[in-house]
Protein backbone atom coordinates (compact mmCIF):
# COMPACT_ATOMS: atom_id res chain seq x y z
CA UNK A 1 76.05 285.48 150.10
CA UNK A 2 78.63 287.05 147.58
CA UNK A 3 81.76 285.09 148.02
CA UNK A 4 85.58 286.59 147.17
CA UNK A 5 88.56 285.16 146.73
CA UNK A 6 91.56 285.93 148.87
CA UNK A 7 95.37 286.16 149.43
CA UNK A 8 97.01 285.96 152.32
CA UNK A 9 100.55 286.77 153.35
CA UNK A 10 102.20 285.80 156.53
CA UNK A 11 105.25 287.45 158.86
CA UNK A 12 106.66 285.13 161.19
CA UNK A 13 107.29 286.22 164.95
CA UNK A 14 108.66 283.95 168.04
CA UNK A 15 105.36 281.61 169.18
CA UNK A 16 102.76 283.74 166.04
CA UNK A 17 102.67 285.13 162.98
CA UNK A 18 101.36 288.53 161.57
CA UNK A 19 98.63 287.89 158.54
CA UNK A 20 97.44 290.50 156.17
CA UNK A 21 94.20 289.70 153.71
CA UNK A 22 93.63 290.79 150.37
CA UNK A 23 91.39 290.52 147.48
CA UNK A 24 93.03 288.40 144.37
CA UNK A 25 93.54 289.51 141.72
CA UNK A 26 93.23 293.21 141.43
CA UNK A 27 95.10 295.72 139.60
CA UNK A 28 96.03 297.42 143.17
CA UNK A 29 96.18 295.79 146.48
CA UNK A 30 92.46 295.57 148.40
CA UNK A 31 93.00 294.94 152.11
CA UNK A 32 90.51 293.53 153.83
CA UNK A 33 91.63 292.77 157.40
CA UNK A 34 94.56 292.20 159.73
CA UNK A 35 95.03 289.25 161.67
CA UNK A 36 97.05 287.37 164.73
CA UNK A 37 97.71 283.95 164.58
CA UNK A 38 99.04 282.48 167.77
CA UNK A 39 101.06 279.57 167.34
CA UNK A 40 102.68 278.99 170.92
CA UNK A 41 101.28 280.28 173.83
CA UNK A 42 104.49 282.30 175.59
CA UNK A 43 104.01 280.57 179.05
CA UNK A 44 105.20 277.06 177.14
CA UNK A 45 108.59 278.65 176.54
CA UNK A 46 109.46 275.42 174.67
CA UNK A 47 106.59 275.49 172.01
CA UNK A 48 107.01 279.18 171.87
CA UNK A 49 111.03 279.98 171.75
CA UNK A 50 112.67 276.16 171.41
CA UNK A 51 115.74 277.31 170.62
CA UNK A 52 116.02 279.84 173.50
CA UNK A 53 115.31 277.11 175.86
CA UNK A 54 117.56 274.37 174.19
CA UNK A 55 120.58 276.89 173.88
CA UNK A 56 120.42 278.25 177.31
CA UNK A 57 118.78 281.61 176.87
CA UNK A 58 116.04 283.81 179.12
CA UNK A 59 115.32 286.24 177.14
CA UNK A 60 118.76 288.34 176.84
CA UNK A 61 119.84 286.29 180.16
CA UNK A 62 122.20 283.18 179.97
CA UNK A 63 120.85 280.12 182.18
CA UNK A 64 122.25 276.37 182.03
CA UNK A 65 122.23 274.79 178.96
CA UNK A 66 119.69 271.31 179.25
CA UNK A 67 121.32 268.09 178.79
CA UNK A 68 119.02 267.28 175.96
CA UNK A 69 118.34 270.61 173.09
CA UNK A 70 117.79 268.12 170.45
CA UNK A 71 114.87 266.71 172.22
CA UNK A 72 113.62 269.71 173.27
CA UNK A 73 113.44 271.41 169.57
CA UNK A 74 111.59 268.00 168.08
CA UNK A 75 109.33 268.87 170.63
CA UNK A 76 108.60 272.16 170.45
CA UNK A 77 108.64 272.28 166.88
CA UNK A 78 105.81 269.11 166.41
CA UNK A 79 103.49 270.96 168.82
CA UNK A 80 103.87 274.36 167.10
CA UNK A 81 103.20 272.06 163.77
CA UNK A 82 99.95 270.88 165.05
CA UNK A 83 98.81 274.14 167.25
CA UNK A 84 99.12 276.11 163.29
CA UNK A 85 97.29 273.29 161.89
CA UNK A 86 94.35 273.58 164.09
CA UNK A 87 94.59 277.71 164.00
CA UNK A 88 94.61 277.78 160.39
CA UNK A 89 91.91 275.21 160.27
CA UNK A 90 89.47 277.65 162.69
CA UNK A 91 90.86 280.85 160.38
CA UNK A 92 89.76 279.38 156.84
CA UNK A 93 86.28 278.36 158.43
CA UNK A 94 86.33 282.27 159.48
CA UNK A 95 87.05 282.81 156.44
CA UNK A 96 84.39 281.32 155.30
CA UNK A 97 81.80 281.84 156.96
CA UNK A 98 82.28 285.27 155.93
CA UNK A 99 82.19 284.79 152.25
CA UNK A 100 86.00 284.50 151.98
CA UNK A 101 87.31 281.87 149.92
CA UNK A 102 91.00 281.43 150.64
CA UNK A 103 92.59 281.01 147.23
CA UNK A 104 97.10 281.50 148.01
CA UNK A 105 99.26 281.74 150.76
CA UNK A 106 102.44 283.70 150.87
CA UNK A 107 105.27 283.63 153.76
CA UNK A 108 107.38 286.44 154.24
CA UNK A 109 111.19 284.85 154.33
CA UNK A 110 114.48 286.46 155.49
CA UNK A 111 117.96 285.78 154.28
CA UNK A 112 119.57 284.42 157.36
CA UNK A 113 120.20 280.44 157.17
CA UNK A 114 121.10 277.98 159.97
CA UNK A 115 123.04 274.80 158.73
CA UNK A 116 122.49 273.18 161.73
CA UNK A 117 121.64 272.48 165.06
CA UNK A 118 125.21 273.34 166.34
CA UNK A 119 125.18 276.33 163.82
CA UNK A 120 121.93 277.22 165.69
CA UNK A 121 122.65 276.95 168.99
CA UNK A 122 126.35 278.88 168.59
CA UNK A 123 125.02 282.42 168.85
CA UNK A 124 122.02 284.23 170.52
CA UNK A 125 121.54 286.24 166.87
CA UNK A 126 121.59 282.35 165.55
CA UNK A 127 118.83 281.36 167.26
CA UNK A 128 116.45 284.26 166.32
CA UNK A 129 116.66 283.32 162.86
CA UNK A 130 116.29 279.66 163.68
CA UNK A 131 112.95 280.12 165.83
CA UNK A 132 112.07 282.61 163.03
CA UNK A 133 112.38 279.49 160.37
CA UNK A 134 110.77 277.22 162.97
CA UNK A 135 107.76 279.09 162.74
CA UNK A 136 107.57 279.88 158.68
CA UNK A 137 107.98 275.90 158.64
CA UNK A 138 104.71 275.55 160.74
CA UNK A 139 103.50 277.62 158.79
CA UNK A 140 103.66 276.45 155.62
CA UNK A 141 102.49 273.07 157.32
CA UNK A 142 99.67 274.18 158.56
CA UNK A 143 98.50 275.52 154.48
CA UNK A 144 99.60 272.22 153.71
CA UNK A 145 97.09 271.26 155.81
CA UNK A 146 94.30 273.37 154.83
CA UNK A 147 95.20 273.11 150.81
CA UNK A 148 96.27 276.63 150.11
CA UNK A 149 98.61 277.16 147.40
CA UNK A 150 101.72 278.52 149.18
CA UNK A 151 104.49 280.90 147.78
CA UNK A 152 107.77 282.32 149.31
CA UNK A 153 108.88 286.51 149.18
CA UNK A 154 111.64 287.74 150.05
CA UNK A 155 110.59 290.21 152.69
CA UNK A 156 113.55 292.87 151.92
CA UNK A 157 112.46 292.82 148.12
CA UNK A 158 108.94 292.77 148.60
CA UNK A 159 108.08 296.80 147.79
CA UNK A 160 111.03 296.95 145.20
CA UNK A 161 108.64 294.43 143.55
CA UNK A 162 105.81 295.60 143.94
CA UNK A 163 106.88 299.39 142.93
CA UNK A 164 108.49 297.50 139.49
CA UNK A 165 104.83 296.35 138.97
CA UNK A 166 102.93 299.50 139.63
CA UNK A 167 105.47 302.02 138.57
CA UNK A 168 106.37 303.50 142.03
CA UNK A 169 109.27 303.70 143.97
CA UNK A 170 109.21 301.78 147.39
CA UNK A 171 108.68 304.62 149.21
CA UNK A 172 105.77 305.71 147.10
CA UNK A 173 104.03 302.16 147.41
CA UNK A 174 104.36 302.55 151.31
CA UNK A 175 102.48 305.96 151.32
CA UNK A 176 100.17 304.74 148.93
CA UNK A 177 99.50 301.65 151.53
CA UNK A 178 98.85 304.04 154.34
CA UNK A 179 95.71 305.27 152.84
CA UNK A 180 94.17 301.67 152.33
CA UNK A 181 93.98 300.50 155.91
CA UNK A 182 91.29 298.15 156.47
CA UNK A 183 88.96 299.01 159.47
CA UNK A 184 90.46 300.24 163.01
CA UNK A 185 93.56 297.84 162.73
CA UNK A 186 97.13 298.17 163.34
CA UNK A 187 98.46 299.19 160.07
CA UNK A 188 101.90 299.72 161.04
CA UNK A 189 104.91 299.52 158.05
CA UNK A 190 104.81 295.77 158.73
CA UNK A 191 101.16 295.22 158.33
CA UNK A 192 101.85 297.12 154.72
CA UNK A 193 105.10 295.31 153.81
CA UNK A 194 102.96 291.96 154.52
CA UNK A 195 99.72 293.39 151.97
CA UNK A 196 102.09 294.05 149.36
CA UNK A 197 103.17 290.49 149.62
CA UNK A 198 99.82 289.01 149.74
CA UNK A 199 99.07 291.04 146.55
CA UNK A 200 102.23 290.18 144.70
CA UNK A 201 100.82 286.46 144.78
CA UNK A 202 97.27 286.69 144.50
């Protein structure tokens, strides 16, 4: 079997992330396939939205705050550490086993920060970005785990970039994108945004 070598970029979402594959090391990007990762199943609302649950939030609704939020985001957050680890253990063996050998990592960041768990916990647009930094740090555990050399991008830079590279503008590399979808997947302006990454690094 011919093996290739591979970039990957990930896109964090509450309880999964969104992963785009490439080939490394071409002169344009090469995707090969799109791919879900779950991360917390959504029925465990503490695995899967920790901060929701410790600050008091259903969704858009306010319920009462649990005595204990601290607790309840050390948990939440080990067990999404350890459900990545064993996902992105079973996705390199895919991998794999189809001649894929899984060379760099990349995870899409975003510019919002949380200082702290009070700074966290103050405001429902707070704890988005906190559950959104929750899962980029599972993330970047699990390729820890599986010994994949990891880089950050800046998700709002990411097809400035790439368009400095390739001589485009951003809007160019996004049509250009559209034609390289990879098999009957979604290839939404997400699923783009995250090959570009992957490429950018591979």
């Amino acid at each position: 079997m011919n093996e290739s070598e591979v970039s990957i970029a990930f896109k964090a979402h509450m309880g999964w992330v969104n992963a785009v594959v490439v080939l490394s090391g071409t002169p344009e990007p090469e995707p090969l396939r799109v791919q879900r990762i779950t991360i917390a199943d959504k029925a465990d609302r503490e695995v899967s939205e920790p901060y929701h649950v410790a600050g008091g939030w259903q969704g858009l609704e306010q319920v009462p705050k649990p005595d204990n939020p601290a607790e309840i985001i050390e948990r939440g957050r080990a067990k999404q550490v350890a459900r990545a680890a064993e996902e992105f253990t079973d996705f390199q063996r895919l991998l794999s086993d189809d001649g894929l050998i899984w060379k760099r990592a990349v995870v899409l960041t975003t510019r919002g920060i949380v200082h702290s768990l009070e700074d966290a916990l103050a405001h429902h647009s707070h704890i988005h970005v906190a559950e959104g930094e929750a899962i980029r740090d599972a993330t970047r555990s699990a390729l820890a785990h599986v010994k994949v050399h990891t880089a950050d991008q800046d998700e709002k830079s990411t097809l400035d970039t790439a368009g400095e590279r390739l001589g485009k503008s951003s809007s160019e590399c996004d049509e250009w994108m559209k034609a390289m979808k990879p098999g009957k997947c979604k290839w939404a302006k997400e699923e783009r945004l995250i090959a570009w990454a992957a490429w950018l690094h591979s």
